[in-house]
N, C-alpha and C. Protein backbone atom coordinates (compact mmCIF):
# COMPACT_ATOMS: atom_id res chain seq x y z
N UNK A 1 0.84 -1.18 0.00
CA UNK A 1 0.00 0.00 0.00
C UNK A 1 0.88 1.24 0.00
N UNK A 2 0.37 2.16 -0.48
CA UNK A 2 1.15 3.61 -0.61
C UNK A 2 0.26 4.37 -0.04
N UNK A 3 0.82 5.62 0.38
CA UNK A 3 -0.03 6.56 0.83
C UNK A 3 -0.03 8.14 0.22
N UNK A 4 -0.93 8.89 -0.08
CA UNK A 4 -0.96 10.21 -1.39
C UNK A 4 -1.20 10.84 0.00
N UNK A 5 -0.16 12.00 -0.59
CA UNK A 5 -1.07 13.38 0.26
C UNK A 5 -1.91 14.09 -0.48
N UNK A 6 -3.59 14.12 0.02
CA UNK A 6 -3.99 15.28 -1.01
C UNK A 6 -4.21 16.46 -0.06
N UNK A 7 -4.13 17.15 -0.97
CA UNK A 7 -4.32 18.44 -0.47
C UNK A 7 -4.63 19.53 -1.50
N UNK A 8 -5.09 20.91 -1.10
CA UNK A 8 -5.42 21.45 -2.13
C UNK A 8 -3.97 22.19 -3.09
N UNK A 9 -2.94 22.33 -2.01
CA UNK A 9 -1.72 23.17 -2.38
C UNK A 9 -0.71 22.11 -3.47
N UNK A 10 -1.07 20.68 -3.27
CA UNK A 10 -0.24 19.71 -4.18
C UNK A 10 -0.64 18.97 -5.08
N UNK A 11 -2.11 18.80 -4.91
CA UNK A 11 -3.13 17.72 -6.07
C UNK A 11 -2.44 16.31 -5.99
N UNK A 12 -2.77 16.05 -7.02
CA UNK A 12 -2.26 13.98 -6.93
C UNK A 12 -3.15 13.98 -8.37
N UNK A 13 -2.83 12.88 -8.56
CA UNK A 13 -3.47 12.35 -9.91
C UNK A 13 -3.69 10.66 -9.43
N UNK A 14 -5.12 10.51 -9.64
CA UNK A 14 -5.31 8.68 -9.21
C UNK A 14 -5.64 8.18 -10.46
N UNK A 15 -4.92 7.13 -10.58
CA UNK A 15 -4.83 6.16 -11.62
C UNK A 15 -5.80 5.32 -11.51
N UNK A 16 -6.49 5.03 -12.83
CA UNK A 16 -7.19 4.03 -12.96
C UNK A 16 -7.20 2.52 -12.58
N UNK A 17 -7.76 1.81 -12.23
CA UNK A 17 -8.02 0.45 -12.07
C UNK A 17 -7.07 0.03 -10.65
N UNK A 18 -7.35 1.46 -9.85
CA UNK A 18 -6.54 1.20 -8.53
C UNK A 18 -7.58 1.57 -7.51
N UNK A 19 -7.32 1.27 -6.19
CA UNK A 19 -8.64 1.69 -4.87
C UNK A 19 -7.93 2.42 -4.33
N UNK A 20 -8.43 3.52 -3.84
CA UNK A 20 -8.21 4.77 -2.91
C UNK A 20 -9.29 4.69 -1.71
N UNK A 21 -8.47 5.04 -0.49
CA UNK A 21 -9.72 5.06 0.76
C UNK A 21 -9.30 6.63 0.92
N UNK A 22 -10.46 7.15 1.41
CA UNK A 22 -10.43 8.96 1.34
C UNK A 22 -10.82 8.97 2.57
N UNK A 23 -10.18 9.01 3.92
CA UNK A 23 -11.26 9.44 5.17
C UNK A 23 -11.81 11.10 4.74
N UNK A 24 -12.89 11.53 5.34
CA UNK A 24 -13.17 12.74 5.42
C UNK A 24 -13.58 12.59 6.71
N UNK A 25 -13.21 14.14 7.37
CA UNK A 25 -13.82 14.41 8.58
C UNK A 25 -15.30 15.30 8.50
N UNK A 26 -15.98 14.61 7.90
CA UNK A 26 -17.13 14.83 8.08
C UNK A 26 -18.20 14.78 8.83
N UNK A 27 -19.16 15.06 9.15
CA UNK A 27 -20.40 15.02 10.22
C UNK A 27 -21.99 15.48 9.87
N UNK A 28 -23.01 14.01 9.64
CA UNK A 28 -24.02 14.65 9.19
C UNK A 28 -24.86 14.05 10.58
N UNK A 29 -25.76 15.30 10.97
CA UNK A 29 -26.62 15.17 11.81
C UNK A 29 -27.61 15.02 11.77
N UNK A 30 -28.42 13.55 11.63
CA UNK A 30 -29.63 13.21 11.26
C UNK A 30 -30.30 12.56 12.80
N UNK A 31 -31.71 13.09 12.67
CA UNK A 31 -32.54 13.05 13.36
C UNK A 31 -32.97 11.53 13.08
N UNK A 32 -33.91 10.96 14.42
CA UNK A 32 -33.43 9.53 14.69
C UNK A 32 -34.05 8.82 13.76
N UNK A 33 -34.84 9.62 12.89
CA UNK A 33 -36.18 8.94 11.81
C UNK A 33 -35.61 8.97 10.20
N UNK A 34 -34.42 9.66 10.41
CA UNK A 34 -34.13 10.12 9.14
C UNK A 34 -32.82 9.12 8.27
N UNK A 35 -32.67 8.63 7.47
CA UNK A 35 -31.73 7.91 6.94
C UNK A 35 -31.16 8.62 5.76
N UNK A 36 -29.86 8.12 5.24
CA UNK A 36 -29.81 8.74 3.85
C UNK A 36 -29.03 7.81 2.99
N UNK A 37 -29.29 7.92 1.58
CA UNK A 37 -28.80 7.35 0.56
C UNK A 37 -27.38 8.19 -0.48
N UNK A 38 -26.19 8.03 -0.88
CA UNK A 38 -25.22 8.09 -1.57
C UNK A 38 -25.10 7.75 -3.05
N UNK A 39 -25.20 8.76 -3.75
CA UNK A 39 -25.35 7.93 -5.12
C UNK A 39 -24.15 8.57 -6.08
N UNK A 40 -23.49 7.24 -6.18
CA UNK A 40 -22.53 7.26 -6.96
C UNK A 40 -22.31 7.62 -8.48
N UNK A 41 -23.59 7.85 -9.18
CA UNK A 41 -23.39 8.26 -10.33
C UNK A 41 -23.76 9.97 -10.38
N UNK A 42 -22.54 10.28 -11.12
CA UNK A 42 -22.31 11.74 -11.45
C UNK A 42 -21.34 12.14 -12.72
N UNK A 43 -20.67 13.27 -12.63
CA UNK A 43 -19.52 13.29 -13.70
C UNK A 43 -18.34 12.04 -13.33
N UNK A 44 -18.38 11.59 -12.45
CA UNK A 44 -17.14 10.74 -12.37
C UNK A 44 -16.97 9.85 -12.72
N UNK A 45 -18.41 9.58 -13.32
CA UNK A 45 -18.40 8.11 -14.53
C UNK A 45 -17.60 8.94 -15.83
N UNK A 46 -17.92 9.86 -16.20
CA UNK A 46 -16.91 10.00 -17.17
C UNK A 46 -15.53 9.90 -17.57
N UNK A 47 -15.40 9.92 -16.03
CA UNK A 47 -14.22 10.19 -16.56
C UNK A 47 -13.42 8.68 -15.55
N UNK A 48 -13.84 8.37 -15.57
CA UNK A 48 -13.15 6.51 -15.20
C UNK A 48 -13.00 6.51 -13.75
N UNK A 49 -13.99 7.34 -12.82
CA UNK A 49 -13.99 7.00 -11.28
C UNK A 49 -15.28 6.91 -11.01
N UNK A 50 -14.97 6.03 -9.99
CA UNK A 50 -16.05 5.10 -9.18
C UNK A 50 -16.09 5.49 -7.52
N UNK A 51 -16.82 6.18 -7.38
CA UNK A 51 -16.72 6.44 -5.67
C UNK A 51 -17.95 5.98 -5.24
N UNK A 52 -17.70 4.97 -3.76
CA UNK A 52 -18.67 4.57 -2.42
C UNK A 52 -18.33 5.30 -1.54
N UNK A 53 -19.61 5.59 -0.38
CA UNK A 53 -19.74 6.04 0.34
C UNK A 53 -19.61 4.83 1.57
N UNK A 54 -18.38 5.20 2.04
CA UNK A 54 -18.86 4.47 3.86
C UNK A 54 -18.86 5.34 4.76
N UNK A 55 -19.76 4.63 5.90
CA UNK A 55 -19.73 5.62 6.90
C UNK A 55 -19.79 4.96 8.68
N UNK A 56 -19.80 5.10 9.70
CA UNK A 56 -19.44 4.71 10.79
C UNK A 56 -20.83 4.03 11.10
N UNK A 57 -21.17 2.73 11.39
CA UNK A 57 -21.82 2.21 11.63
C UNK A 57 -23.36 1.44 10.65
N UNK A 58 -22.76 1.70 9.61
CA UNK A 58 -23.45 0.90 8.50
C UNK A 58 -22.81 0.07 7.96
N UNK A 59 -23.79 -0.62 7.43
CA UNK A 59 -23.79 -2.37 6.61
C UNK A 59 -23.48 -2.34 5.47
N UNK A 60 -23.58 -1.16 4.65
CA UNK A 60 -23.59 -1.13 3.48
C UNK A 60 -23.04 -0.09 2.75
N UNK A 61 -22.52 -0.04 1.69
CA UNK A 61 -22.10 1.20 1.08
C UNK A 61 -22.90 2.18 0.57
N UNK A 62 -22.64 2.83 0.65
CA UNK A 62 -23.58 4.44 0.07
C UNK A 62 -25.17 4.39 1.18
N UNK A 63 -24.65 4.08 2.45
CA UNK A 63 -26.01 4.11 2.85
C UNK A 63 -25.75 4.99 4.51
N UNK A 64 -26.44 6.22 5.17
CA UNK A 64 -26.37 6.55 5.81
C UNK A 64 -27.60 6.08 7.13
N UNK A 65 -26.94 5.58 8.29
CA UNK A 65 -27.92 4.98 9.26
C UNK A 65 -28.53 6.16 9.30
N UNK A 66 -30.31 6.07 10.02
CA UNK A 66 -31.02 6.60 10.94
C UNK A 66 -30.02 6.97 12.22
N UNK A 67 -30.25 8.23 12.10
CA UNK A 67 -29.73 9.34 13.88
C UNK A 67 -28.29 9.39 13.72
């Protein structure tokens, strides 16, 4: 495994037909009824990337638990 710095001051370039894990420090605050869905299709099918969504305590990719 290798490790990229990204950042905005250096960029990177990711190569095709390789996996990248991206932590983000992100935080969405959903109320206990509320769930959410990730959808992977956008411009980045064009151009030969594939991004899933994981997140802390789900089963599944691109899927955000309730609360």
């Amino acid at each position: 495994m290798h490790e990229i710095q990204l950042d905005k001051d250096n960029g990177a370039v990711l190569e095709t037909g390789c996996v990248y894990v991206v932590p983000l420090l992100e935080k969405l605050d959903l109320q206990r009824r509320v769930s959410g869905m990730a959808n992977p299709k956008s411009s980045t099918g064009r151009i030969d990337v594939f991004t899933r969504l994981i997140t802390d305590r789900s089963e599944a990719f691109d899927r955000v638990e309730a609360g």
